[in-house]
N, C-alpha and C. Protein backbone atom coordinates (compact mmCIF):
# COMPACT_ATOMS: atom_id res chain seq x y z
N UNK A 1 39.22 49.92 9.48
CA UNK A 1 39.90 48.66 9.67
C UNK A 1 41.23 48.85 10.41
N UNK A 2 42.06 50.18 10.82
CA UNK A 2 43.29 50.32 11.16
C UNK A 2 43.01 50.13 12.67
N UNK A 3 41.71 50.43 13.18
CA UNK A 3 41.75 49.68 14.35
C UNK A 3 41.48 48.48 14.98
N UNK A 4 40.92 47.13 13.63
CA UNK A 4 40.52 46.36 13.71
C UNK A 4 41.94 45.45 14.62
N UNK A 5 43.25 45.76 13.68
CA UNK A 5 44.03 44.74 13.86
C UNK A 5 44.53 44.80 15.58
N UNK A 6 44.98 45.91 15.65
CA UNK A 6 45.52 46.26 17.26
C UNK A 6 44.12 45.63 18.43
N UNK A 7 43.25 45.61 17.96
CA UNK A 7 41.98 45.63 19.02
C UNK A 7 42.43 43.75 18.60
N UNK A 8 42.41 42.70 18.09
CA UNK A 8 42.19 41.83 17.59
C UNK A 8 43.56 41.14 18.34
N UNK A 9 44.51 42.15 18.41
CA UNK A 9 45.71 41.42 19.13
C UNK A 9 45.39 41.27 20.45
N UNK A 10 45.07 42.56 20.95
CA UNK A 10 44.57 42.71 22.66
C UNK A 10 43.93 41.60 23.08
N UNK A 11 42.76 41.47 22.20
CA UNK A 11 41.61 40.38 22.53
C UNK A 11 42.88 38.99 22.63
N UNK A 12 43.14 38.85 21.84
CA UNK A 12 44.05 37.32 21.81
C UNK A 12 44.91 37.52 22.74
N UNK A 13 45.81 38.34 23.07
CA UNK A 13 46.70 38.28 24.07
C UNK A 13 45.97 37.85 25.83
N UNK A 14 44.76 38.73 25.49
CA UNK A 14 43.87 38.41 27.28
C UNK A 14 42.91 37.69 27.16
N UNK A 15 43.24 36.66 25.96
CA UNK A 15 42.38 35.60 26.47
C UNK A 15 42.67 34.36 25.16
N UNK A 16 44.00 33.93 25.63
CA UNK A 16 44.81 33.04 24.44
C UNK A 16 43.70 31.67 24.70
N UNK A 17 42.94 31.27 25.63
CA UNK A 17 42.40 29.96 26.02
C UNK A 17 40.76 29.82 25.25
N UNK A 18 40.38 31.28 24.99
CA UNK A 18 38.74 31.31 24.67
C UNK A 18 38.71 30.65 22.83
N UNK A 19 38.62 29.48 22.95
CA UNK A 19 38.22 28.69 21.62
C UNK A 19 37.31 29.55 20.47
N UNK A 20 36.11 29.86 21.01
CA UNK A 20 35.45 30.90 20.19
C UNK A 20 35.84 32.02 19.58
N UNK A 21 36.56 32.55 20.38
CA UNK A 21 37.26 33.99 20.28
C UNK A 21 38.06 34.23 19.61
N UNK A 22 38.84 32.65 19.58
CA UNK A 22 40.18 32.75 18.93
C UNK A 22 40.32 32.08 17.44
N UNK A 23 38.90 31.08 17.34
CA UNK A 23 38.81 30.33 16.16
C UNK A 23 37.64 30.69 15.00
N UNK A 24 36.75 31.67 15.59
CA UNK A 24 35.91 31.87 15.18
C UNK A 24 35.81 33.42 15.04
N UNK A 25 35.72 34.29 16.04
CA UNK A 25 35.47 35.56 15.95
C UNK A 25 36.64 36.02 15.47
N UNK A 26 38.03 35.85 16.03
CA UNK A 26 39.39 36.70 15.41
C UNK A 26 39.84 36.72 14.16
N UNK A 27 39.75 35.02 14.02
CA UNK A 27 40.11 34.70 12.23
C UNK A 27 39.31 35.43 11.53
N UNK A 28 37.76 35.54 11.84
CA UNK A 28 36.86 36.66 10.75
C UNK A 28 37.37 37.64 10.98
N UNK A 29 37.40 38.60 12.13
CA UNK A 29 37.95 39.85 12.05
C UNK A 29 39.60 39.77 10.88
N UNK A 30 40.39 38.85 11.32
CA UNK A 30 41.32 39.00 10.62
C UNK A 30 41.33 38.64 9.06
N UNK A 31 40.55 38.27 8.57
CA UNK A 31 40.19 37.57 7.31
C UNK A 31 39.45 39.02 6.24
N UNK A 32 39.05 39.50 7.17
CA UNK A 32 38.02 41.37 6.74
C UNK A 32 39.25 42.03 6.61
N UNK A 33 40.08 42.00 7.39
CA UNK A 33 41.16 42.94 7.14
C UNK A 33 41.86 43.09 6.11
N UNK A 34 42.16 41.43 5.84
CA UNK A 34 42.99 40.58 4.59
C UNK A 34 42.37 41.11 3.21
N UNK A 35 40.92 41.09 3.51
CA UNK A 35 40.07 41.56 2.65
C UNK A 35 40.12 43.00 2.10
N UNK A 36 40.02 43.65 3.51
CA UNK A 36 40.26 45.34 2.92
C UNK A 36 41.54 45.76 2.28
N UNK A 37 42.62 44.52 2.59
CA UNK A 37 43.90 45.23 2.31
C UNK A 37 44.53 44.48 0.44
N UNK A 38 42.87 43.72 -0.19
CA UNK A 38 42.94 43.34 -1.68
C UNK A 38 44.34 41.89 -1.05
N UNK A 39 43.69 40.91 0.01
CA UNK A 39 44.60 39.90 0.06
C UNK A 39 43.91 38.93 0.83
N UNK A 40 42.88 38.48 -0.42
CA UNK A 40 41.53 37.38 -0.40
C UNK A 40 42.08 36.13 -0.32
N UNK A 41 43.06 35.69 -0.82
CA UNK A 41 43.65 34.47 -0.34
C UNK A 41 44.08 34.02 0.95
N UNK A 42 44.64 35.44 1.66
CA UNK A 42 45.40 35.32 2.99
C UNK A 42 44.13 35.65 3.89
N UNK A 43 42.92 36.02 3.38
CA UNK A 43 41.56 36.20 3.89
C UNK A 43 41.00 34.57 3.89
N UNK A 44 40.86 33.92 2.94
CA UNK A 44 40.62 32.72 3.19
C UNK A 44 40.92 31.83 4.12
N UNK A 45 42.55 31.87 3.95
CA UNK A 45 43.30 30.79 4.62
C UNK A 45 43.36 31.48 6.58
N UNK A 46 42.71 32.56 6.62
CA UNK A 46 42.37 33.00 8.20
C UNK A 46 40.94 32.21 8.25
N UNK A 47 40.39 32.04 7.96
CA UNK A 47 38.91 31.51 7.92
C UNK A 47 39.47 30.10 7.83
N UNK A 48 40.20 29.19 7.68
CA UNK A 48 40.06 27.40 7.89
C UNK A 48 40.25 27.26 9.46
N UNK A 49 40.71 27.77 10.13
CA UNK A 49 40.29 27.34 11.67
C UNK A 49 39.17 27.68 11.72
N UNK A 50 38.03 28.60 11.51
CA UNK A 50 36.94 28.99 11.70
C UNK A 50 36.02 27.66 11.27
N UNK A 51 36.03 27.05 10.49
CA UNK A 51 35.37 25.77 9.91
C UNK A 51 34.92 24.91 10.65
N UNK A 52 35.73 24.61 11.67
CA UNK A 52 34.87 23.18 12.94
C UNK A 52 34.29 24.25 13.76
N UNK A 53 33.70 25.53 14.05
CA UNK A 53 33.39 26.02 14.86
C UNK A 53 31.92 26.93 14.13
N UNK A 54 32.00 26.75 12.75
CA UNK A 54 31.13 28.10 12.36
C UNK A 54 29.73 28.00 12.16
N UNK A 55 29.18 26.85 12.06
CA UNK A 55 27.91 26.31 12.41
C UNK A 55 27.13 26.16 13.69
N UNK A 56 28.37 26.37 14.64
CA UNK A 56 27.70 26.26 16.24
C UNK A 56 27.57 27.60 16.79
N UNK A 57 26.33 27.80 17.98
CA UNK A 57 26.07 29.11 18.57
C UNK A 57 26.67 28.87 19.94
N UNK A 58 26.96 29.81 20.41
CA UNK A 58 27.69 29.96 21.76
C UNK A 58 26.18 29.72 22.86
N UNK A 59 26.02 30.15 23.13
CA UNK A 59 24.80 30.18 24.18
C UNK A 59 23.03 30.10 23.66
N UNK A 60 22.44 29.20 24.08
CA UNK A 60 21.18 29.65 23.71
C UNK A 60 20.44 30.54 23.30
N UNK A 61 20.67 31.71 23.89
CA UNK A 61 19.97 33.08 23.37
C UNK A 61 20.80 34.01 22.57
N UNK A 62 21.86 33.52 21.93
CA UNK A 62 22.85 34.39 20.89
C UNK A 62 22.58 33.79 19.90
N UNK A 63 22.21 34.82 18.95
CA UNK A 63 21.48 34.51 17.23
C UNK A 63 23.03 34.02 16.83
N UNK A 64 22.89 32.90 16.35
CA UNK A 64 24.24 32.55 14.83
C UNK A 64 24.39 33.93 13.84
N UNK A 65 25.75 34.28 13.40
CA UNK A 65 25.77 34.89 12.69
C UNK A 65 26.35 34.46 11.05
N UNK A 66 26.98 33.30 11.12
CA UNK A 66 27.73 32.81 10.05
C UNK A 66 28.32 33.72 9.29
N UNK A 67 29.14 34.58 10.29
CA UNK A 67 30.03 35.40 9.42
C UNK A 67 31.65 34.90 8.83
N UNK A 68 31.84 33.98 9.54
CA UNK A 68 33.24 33.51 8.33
C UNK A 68 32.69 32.98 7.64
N UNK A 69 31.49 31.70 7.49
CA UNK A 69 31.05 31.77 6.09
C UNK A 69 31.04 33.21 4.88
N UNK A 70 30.20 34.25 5.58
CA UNK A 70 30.19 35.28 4.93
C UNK A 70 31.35 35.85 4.07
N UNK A 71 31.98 35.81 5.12
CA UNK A 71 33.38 36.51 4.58
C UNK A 71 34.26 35.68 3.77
N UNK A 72 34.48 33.69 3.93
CA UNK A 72 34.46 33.38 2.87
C UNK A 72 34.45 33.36 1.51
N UNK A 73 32.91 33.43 1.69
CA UNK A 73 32.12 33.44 0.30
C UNK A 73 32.96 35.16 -0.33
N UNK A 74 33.22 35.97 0.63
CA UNK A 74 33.08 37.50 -0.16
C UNK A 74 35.12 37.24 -0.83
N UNK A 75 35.80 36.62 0.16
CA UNK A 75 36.77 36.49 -0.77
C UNK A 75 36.96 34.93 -1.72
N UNK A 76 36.30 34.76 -1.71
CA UNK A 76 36.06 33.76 -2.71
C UNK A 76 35.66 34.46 -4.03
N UNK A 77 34.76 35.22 -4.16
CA UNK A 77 34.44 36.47 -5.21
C UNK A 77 35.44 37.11 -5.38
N UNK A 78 36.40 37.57 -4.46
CA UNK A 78 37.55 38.44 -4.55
C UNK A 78 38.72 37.56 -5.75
N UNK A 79 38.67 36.64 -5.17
CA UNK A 79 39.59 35.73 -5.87
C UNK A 79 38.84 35.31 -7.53
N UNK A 80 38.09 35.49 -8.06
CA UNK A 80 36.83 35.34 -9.02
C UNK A 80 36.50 33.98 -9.04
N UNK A 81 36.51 33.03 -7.36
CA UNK A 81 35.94 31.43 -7.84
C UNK A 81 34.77 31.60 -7.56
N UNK A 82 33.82 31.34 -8.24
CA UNK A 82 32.37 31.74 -8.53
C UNK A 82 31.45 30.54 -8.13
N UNK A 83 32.25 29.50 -8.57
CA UNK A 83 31.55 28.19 -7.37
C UNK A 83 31.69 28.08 -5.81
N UNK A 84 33.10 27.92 -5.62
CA UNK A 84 33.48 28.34 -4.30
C UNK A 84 32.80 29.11 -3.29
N UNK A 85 31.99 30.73 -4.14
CA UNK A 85 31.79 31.78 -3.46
C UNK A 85 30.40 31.38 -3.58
N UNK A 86 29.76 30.42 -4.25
CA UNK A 86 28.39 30.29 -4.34
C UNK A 86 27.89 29.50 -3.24
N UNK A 87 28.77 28.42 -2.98
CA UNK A 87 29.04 27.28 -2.26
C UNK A 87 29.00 28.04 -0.58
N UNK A 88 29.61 28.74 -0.26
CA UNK A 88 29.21 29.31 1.15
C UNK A 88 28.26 29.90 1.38
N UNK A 89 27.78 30.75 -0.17
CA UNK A 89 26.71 31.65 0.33
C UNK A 89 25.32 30.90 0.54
N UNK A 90 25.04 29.17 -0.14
CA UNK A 90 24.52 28.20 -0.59
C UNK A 90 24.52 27.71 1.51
N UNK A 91 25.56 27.65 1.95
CA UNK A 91 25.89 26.99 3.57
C UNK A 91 24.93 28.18 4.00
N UNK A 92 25.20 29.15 3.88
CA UNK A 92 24.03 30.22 4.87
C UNK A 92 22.69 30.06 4.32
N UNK A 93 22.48 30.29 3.26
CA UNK A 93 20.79 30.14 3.02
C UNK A 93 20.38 28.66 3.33
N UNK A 94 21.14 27.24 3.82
CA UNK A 94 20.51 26.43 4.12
C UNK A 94 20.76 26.23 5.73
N UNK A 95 21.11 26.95 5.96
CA UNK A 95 21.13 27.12 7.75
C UNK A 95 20.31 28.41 8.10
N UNK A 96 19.52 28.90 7.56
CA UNK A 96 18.46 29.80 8.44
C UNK A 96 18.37 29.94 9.73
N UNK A 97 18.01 28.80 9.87
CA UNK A 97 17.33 28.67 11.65
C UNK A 97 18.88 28.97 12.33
N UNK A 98 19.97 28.78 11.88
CA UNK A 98 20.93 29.77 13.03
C UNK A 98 21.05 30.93 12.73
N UNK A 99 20.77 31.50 11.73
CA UNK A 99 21.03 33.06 11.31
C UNK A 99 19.41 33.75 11.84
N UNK A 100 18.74 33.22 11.67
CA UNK A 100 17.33 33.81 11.54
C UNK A 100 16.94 35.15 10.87
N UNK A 101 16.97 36.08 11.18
CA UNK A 101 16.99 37.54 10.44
C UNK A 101 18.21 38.00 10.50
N UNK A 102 19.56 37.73 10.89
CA UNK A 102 20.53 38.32 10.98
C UNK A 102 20.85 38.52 9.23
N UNK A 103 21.68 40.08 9.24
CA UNK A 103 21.96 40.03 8.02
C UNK A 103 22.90 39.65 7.15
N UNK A 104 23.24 38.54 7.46
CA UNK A 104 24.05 37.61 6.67
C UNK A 104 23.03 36.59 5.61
N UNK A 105 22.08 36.57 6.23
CA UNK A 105 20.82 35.54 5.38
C UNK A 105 20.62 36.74 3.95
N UNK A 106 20.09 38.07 4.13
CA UNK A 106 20.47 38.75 3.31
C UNK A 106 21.72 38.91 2.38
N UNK A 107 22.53 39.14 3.08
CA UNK A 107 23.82 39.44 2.14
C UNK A 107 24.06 38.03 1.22
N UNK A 108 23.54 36.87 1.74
CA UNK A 108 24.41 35.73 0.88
C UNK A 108 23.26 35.76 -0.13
N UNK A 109 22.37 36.41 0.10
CA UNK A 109 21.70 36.35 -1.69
C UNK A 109 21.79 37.28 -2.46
N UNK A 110 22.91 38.43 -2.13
CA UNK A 110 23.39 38.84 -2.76
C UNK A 110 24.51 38.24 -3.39
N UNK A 111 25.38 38.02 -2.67
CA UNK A 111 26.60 37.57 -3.03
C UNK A 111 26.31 36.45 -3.85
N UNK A 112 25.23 35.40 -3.51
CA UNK A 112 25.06 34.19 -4.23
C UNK A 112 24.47 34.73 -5.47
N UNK A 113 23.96 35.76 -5.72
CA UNK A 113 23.68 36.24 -7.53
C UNK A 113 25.17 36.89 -8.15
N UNK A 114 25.86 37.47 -7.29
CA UNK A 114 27.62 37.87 -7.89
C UNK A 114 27.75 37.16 -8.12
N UNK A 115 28.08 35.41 -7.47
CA UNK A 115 29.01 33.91 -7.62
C UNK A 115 28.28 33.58 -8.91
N UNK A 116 26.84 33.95 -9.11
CA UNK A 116 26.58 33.27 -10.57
C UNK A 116 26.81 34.01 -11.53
N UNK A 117 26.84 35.91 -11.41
CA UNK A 117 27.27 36.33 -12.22
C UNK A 117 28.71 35.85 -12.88
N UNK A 118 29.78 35.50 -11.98
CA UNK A 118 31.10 35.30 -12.12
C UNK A 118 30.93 33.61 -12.96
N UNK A 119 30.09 32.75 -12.90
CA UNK A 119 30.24 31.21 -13.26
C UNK A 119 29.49 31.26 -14.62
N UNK A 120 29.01 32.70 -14.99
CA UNK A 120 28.14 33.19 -16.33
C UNK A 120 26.62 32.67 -16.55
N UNK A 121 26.50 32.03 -15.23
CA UNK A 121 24.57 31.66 -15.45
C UNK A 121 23.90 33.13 -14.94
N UNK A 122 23.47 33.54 -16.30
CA UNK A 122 22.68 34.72 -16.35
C UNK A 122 21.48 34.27 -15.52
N UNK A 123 20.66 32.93 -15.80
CA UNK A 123 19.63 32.79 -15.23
C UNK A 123 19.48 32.45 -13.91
N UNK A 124 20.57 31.75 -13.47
CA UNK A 124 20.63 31.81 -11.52
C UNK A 124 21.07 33.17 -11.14
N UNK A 125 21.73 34.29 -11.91
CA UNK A 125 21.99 35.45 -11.15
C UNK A 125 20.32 36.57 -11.44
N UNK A 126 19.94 36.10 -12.32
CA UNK A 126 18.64 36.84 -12.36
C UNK A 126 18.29 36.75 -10.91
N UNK A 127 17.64 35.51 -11.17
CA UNK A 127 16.72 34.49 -10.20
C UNK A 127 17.39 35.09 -8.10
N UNK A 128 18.58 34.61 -8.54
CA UNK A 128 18.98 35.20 -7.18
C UNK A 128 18.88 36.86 -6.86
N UNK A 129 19.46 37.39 -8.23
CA UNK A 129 19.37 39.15 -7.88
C UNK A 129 17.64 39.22 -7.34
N UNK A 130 16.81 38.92 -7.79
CA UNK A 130 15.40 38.94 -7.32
C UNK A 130 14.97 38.20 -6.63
N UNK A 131 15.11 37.49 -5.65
CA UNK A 131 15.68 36.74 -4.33
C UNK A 131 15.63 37.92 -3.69
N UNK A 132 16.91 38.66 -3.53
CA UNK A 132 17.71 39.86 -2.62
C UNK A 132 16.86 40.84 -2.72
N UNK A 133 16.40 41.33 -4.21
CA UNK A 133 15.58 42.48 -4.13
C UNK A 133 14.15 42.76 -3.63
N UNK A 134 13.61 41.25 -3.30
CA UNK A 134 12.15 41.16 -2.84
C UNK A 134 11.83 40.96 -1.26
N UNK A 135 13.59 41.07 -0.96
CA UNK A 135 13.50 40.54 0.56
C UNK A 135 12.27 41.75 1.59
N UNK A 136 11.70 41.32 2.25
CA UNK A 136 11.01 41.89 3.32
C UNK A 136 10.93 41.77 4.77
């Protein structure tokens, strides 16, 4: 991650105008960082510009990745809101068709059995842990 941040400035400095780049891809990069450095709140609040942008794909033939959802949801867990973090991972498994096999469709059924571990429904974190574990 120590090279995430310097690479993340570059990008923004040579190209302050690219909407995508700057609202969508940087805030996640910067929101992971927030993350690695145990500062899930200041990870969050990089991810609300990402919000009018994170449902849309850039070009026709570029798979969606819904990674500030992702990363969301992962400091949302960080923070222990267990609805919150269920609630994004809940936005990716009902948007498929932009993720398609990317592995974020995976990871949020993981994460979405943590968010229930954390809200104490043993039986949605079953249900989801075996979700994740049957994936093929």
């Amino acid at each position: 991650m120590a090279h995430a941040e310097p690479m993340a400035e570059e990008l923004a400095k040579n190209h302050p105008t690219n909407t995508l780049l700057n609202f969508y891809w940087l805030a996640t990069i910067r929101a992971a960082v927030e993350l690695d450095h145990d500062a899930a709140a200041k990870a969050a609040e990089y991810l609300d510009s990402a919000a009018a942008y994170e449902l849309g794909t850039s070009t026709p033939f570029q798979l969606g990745t819904l990674y500030p959802v992702y990363v969301r949801g992962e400091a949302y867990l960080a923070l222990h809101q267990g609805e919150q973090a269920a609630g994004e991972y809940q936005k990716i498994l009902h948007h498929r068709g932009i993720i398609l096999n990317f592995c974020t469709g995976a990871l949020a059924r993981l994460g979405l059995a943590r968010a229930y571990v954390l809200q104490g429904d043993t039986a949605q974190a079953k249900a989801a842990y075996q979700d994740f574990l049957t994936l093929q």
